[in-house]
Protein backbone atom coordinates (compact mmCIF):
# COMPACT_ATOMS: atom_id res chain seq x y z
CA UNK A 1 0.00 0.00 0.00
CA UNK A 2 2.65 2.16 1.04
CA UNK A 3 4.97 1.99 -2.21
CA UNK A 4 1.92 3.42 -4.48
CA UNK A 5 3.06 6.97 -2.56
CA UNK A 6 6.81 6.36 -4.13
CA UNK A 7 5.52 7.80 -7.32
CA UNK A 8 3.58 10.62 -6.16
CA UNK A 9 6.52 12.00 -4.18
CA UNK A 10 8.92 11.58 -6.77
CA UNK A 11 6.18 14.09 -8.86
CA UNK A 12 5.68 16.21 -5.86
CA UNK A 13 9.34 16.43 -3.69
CA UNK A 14 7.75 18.89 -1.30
CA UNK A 15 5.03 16.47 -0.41
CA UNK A 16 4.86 15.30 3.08
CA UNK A 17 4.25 11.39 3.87
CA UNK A 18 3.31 10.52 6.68
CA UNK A 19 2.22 6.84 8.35
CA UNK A 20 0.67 7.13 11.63
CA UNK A 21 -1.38 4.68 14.41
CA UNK A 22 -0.32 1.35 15.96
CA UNK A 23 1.82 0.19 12.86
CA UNK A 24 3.91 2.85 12.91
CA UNK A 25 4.48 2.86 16.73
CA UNK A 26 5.54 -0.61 16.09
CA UNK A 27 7.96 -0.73 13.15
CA UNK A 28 9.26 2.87 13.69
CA UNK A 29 12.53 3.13 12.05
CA UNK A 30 12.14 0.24 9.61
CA UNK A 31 9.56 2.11 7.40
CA UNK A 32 11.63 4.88 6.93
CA UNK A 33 14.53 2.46 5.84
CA UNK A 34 12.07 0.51 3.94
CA UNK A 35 10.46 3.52 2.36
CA UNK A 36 13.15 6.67 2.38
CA UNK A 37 10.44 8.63 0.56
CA UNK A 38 8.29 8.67 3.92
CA UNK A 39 9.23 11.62 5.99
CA UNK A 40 7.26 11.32 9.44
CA UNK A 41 6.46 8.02 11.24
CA UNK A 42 4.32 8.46 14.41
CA UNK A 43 2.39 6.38 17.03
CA UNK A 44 -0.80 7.27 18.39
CA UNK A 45 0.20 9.23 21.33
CA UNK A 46 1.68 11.83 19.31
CA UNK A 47 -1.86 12.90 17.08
CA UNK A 48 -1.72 16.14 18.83
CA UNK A 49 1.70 17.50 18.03
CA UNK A 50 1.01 16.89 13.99
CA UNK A 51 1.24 20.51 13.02
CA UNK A 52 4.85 20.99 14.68
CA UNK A 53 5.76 17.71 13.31
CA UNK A 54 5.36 18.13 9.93
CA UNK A 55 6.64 21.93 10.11
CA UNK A 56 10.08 19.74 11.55
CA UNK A 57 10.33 17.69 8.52
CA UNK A 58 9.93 20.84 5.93
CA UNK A 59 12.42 22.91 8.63
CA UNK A 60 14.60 20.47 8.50
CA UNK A 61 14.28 18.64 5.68
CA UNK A 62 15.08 14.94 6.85
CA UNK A 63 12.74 12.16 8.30
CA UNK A 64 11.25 12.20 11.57
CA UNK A 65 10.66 9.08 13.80
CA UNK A 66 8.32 10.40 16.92
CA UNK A 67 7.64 7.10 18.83
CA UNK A 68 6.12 7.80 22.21
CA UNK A 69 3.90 5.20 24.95
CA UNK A 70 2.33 5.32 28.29
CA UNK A 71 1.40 9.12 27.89
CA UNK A 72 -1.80 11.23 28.04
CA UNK A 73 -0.32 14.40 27.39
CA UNK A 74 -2.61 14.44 23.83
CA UNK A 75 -5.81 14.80 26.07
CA UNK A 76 -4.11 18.55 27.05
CA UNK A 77 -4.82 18.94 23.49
CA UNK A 78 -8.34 18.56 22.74
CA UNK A 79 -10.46 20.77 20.05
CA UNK A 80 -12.95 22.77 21.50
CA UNK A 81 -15.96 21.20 21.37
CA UNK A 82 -18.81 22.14 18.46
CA UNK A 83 -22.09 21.17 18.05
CA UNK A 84 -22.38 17.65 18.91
CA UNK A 85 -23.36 14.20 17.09
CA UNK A 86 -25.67 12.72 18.78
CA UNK A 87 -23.54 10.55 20.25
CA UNK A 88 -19.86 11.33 21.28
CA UNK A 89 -17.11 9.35 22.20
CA UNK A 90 -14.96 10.07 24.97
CA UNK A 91 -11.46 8.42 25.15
CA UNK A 92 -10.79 7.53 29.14
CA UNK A 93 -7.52 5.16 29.15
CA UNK A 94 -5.27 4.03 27.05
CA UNK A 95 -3.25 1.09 26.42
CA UNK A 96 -3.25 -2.84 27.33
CA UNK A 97 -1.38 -4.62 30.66
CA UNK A 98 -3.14 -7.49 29.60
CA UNK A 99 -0.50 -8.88 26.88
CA UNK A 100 -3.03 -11.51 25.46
CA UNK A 101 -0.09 -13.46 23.15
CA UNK A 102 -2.23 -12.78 19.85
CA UNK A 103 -2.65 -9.03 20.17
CA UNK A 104 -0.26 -6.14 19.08
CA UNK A 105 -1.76 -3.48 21.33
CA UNK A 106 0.99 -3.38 24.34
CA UNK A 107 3.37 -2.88 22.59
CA UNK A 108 1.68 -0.14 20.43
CA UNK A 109 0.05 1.75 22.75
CA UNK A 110 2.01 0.63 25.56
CA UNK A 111 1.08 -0.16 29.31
CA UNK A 112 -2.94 0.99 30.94
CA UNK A 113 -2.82 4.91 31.46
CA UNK A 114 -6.00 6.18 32.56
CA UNK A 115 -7.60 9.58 32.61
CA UNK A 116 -8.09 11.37 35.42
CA UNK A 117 -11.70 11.18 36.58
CA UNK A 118 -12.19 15.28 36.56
CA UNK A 119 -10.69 15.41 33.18
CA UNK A 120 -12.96 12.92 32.26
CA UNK A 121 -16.16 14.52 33.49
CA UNK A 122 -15.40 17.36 32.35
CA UNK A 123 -14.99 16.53 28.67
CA UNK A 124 -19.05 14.87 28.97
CA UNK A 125 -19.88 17.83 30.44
CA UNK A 126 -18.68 19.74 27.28
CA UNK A 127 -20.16 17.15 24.75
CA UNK A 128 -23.74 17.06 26.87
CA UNK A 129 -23.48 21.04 26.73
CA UNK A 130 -22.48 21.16 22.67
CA UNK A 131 -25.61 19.11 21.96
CA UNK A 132 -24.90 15.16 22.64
CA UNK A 133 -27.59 13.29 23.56
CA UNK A 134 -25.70 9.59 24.23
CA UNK A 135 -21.83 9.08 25.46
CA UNK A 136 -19.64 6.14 24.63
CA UNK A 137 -16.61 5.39 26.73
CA UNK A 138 -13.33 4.33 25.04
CA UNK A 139 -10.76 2.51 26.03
CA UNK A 140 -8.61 -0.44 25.20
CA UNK A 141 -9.72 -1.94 27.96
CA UNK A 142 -12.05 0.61 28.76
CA UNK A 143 -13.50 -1.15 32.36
CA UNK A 144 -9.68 -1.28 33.63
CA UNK A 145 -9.80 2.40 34.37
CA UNK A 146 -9.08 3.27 37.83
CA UNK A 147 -7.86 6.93 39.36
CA UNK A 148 -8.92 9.41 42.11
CA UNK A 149 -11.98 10.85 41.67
CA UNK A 150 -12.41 14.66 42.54
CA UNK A 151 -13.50 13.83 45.97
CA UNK A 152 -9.45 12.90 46.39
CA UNK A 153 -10.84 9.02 46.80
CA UNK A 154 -9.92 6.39 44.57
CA UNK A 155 -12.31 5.40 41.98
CA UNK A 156 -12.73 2.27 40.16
CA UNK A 157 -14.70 2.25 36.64
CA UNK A 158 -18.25 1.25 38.48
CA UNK A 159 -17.64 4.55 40.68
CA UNK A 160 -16.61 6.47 37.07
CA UNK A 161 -19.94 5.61 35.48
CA UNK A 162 -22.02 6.21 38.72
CA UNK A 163 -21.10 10.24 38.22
CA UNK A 164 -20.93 10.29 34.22
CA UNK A 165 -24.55 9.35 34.20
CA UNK A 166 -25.38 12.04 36.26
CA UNK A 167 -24.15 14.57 34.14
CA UNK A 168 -27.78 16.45 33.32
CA UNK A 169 -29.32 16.45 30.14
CA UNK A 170 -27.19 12.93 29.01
CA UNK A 171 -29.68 10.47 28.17
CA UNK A 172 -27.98 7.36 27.60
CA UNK A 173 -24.21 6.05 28.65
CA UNK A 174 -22.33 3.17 26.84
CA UNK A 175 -18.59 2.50 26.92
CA UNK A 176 -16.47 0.13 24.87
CA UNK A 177 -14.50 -2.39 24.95
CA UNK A 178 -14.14 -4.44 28.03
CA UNK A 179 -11.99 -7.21 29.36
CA UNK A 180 -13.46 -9.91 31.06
CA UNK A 181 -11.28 -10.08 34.31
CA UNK A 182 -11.96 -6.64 34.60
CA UNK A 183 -15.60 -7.26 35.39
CA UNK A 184 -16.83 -6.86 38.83
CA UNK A 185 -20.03 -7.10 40.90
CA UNK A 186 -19.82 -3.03 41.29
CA UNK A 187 -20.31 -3.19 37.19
CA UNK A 188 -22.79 -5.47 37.22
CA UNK A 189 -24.92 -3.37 39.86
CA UNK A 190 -24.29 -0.50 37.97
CA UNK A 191 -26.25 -1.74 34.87
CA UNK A 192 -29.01 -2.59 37.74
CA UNK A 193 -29.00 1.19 39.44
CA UNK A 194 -27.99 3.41 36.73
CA UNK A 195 -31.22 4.21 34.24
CA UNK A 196 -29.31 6.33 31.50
CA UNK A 197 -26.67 2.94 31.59
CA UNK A 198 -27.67 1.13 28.42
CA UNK A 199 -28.28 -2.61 28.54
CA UNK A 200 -25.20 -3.74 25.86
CA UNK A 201 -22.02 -4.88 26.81
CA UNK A 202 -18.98 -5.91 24.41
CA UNK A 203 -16.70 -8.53 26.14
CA UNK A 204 -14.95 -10.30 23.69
CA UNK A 205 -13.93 -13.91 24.83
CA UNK A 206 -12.22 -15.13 21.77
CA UNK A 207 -12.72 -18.82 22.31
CA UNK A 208 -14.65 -21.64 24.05
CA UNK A 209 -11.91 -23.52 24.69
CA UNK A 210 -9.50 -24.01 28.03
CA UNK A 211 -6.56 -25.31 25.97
CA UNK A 212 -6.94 -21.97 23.71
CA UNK A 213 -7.71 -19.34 26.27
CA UNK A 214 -4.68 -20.63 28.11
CA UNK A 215 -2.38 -20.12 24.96
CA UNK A 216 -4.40 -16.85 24.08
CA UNK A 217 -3.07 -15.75 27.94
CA UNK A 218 -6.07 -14.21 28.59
CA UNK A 219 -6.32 -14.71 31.90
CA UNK A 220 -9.83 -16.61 32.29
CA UNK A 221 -11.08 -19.74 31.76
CA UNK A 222 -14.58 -20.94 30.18
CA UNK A 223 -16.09 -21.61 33.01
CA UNK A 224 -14.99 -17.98 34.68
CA UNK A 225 -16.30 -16.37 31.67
CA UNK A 226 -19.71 -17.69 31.48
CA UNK A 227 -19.71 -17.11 35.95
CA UNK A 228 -19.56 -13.44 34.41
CA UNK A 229 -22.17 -13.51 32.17
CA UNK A 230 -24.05 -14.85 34.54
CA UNK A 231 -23.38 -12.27 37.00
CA UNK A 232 -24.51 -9.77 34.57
CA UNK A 233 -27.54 -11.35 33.48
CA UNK A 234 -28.93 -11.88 37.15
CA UNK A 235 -28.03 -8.18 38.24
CA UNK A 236 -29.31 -6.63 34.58
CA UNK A 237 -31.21 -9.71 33.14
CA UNK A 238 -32.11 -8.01 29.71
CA UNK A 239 -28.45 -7.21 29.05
CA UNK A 240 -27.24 -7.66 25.19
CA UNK A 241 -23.75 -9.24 25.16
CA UNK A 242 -21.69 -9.52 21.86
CA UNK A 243 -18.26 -10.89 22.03
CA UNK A 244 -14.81 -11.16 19.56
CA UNK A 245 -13.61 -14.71 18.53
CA UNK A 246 -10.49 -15.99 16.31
CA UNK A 247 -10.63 -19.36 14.75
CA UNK A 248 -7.71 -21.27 13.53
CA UNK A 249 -5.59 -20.22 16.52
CA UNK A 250 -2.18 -22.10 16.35
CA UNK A 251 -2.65 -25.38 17.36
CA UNK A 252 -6.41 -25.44 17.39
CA UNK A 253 -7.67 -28.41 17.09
CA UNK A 254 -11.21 -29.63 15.93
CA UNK A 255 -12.26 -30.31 19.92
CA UNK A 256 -11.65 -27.04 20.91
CA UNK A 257 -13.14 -25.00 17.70
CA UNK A 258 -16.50 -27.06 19.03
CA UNK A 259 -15.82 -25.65 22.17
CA UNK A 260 -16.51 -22.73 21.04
CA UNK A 261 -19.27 -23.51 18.76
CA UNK A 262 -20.85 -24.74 22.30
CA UNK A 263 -20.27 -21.68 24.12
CA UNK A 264 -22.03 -19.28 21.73
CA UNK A 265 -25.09 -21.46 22.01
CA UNK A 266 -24.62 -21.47 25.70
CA UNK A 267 -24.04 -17.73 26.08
CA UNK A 268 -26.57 -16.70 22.83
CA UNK A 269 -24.79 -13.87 22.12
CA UNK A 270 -26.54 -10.93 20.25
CA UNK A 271 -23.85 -10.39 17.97
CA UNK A 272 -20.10 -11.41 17.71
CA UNK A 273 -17.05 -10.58 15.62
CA UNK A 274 -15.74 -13.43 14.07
CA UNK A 275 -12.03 -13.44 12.59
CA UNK A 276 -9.75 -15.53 10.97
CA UNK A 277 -6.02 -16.40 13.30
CA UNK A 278 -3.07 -14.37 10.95
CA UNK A 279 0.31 -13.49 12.79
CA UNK A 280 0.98 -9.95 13.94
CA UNK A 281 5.12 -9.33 13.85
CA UNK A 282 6.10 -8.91 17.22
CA UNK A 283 3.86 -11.00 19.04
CA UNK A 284 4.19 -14.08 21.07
CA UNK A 285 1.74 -16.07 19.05
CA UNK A 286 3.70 -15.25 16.35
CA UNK A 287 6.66 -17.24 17.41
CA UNK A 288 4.03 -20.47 16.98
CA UNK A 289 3.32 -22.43 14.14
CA UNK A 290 0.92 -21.09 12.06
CA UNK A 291 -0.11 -24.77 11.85
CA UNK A 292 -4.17 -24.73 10.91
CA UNK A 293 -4.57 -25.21 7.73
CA UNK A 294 -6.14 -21.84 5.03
CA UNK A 295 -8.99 -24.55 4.58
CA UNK A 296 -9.71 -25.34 7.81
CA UNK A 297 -9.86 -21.76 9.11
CA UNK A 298 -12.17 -20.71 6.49
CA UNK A 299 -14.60 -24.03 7.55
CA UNK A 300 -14.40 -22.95 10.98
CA UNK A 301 -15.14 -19.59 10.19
CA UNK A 302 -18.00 -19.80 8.10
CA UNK A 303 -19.79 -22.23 10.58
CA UNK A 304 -19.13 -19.73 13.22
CA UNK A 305 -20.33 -17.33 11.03
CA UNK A 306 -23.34 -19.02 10.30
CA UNK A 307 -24.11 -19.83 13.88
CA UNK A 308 -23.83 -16.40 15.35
CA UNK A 309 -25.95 -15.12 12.36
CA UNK A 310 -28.78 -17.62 13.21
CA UNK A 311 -28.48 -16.56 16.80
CA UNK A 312 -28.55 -12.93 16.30
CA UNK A 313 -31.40 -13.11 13.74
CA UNK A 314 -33.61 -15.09 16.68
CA UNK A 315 -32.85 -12.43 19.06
CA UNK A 316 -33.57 -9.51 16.36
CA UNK A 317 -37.16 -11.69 15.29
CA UNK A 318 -37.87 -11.82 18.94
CA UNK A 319 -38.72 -7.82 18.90
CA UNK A 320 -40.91 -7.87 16.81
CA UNK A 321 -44.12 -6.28 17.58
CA UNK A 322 -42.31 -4.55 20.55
CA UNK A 323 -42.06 -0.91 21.22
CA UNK A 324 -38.58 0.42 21.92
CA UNK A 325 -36.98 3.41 22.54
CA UNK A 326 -34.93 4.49 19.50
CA UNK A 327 -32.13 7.14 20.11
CA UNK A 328 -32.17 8.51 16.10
CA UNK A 329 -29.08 8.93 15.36
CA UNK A 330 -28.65 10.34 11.31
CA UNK A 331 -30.96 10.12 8.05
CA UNK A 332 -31.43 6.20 6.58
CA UNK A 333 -30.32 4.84 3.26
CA UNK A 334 -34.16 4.97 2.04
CA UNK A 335 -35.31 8.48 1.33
CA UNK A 336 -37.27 9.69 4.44
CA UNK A 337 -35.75 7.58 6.72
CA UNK A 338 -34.01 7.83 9.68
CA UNK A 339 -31.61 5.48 11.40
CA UNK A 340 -30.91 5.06 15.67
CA UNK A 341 -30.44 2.50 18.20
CA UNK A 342 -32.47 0.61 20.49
CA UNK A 343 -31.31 0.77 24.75
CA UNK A 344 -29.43 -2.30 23.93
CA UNK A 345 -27.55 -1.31 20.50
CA UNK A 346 -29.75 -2.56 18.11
CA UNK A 347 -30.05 -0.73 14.84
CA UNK A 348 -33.98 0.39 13.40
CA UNK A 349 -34.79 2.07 10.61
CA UNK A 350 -38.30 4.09 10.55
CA UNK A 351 -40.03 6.79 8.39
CA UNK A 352 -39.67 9.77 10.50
CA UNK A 353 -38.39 13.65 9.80
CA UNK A 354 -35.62 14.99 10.18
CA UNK A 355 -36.30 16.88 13.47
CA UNK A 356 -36.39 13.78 15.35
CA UNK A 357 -32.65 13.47 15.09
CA UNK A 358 -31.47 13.40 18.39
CA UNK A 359 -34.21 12.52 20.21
CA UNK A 360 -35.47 9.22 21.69
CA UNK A 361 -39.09 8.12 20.37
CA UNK A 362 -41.12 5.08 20.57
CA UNK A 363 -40.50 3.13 17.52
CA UNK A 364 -43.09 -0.16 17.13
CA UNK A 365 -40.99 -3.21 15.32
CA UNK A 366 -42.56 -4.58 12.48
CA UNK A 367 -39.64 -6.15 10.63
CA UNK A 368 -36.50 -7.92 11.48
CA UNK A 369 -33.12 -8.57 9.30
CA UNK A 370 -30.18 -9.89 9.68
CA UNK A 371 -28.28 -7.16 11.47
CA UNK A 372 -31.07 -4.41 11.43
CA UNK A 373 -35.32 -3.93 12.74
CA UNK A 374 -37.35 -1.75 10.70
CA UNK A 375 -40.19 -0.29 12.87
CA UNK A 376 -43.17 2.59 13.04
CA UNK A 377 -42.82 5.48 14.90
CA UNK A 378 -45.49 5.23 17.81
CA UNK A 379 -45.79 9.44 18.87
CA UNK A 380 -44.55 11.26 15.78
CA UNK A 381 -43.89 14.63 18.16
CA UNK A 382 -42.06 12.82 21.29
CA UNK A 383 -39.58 14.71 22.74
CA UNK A 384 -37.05 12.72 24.99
């Protein structure tokens, strides 16, 4: 991808190239060897400082290599807020202690640095005030956060969410993506207590299988995993789960791909992400064999595939002649319709005007696909 710039620099020398994000934090100084004609390489702590970086490369004329990890220093440097999406998303840590043996994110982003809860707060604040109606937590590991709160005490993620949802005029919270052994009982009760808390959670799990997770080092077995989902599902028992898996792991073996197959009919999960096992340089899991065959990952991968899909079409069907409270979101593909999101992340479609944009309305379900409702809006002129 990168040589088709080789050209285009060689027709414009005063061009800057730049490659950016995880890859570059990784390989650094080998793309500019590789590729002489790039002239800034920078990792994803350094977004901020892109300006003064690219006036360095036309000041001085040679390549510049800004690596840097483990810092929040770009959150100093946030734009001034304008008028709010409808939803905004609100970084809150960054990084990865977990070092799951598949997974390039340590040692791109670096070790868990989390926001300080003020700073946090206070950027909500700002979005609720510009217009947002809905707030999404980010993180790597989002539910890992911990820091001191403004009251000087120490707060875990649970406590973190307890005062985001207070914020007024923010009408529904979500955050994104969690770890499993990062899940405790305070974040279970918290989708019981908090009413603006929406009823979705992302935990990806990867597989079903002991012998996997173990080589995966994530850190939990099957049977811990599905002790959390039940956990959830007793404190907040309409919770939608959807998950992450790779198939074709090295040294998979037919056993433990239907241990997986078992667990997502076990679990039911609304929706999952379903990949197929390819090295990442640098990684511990790339030191393995890469020993499942191109075949068999694509076999394993389509039943997975197909089973999720059946799953999440059940669970979609099941609404059906429901209300629900849609949070639209932007204009459909159809002409004159408009597109949001149930409480627990599920995507409708409804004739509606413009002017209900941003607001959450009764929506009656009269159609289910495979990854999307289509409804009726209930009370045209409901204001949320």
């Amino acid at each position: 991808e990168l040589g088709r710039y080789k050209h285009l620099k060689r027709r414009r020398p005063h061009l800057v190239i730049g490659v950016g994000g995880c890859v570059a934090q990784q390989e650094g100084e080998r793309i500019v060897q590789r590729a002489p004609y790039v002239d800034l390489v920078f990792g994803p702590q350094s977004y901020h400082k892109l300006p003064e970086m690219i006036a360095k490369v036309r000041r001085e004329r040679a390549p510049q290599v800004v690596l840097e990890a483990g810092e929040i220093e770009k959150f100093d440097h946030l734009p001034k807020p304008r008028a709010a999406e409808v939803t905004a998303y609100v970084t809150i840590m960054e990084g990865c202690d977990k070092f799951c043996t598949f997974c390039v994110v340590p040692f791109t982003r670096g070790p868990e640095v989390s926001r300080p809860a003020a700073d946090v707060l206070a950027e909500c604040r700002r979005m609720v005030e510009a217009g947002a109606k809905e707030v999404m937590l980010l993180g790597q590991n989002v539910n890992g956060w911990r820091g001191e709160g403004p009251d000087g005490e120490p707060w875990d993620f649970a406590t973190l969410l307890y005062a985001v949802a207070e914020i007024p005029g923010l009408k529904r919270l979500r955050f994104t993506t969690s770890h499993p052994i990062e899940v405790t009982e305070g974040l279970a009760q918290a989708f019981a207590e908090i009413p603006n808390l929406m009823p979705y959670l992302h935990l990806p799990v990867q597989s079903g299988s002991d012998r996997i997770l173990k080589a995966m080092h994530r850190g939990h077995t099957r049977a811990e995993y599905l002790e959390i989902i039940a956990m959830l599902r007793e404190y907040r028992p309409d919770l939608a789960i959807s998950t992450d898996f790779i198939v074709g792991f090295p040294g998979e073996r037919d056993e433990d791909f239907a241990d997986t197959l078992s667990l997502v009919e076990e679990v039911r999960f609304d929706s999952a992400y379903c990949f197929k096992y390819s090295p990442r340089p640098g990684t511990p899991a790339a030191e393995l064999a890469d020993d499942v065959p191109a075949k068999v990952k694509d076999e394993r991968l389509q039943a997975l595939l197909d089973l999720t899909a059946r799953i999440a079409r059940e669970k979609l069907s099941a609404k059906v002649g429901r209300v629900e409270e849609v949070l639209f979101e932007k204009p459909g593909k159809r002409p004159g319709d408009l597109e949001g999101r149930t409480p627990d992340f599920k995507i409708v479609h409804a004739k509606a005007p413009a002017r209900l944009i941003g607001e959450i309305v009764p929506v009656r379900i009269t159609e289910a696909y495979a990854q999307s409702l289509r409804g009726e809006v209930v009370v045209r002129e409901h204001v949320a």
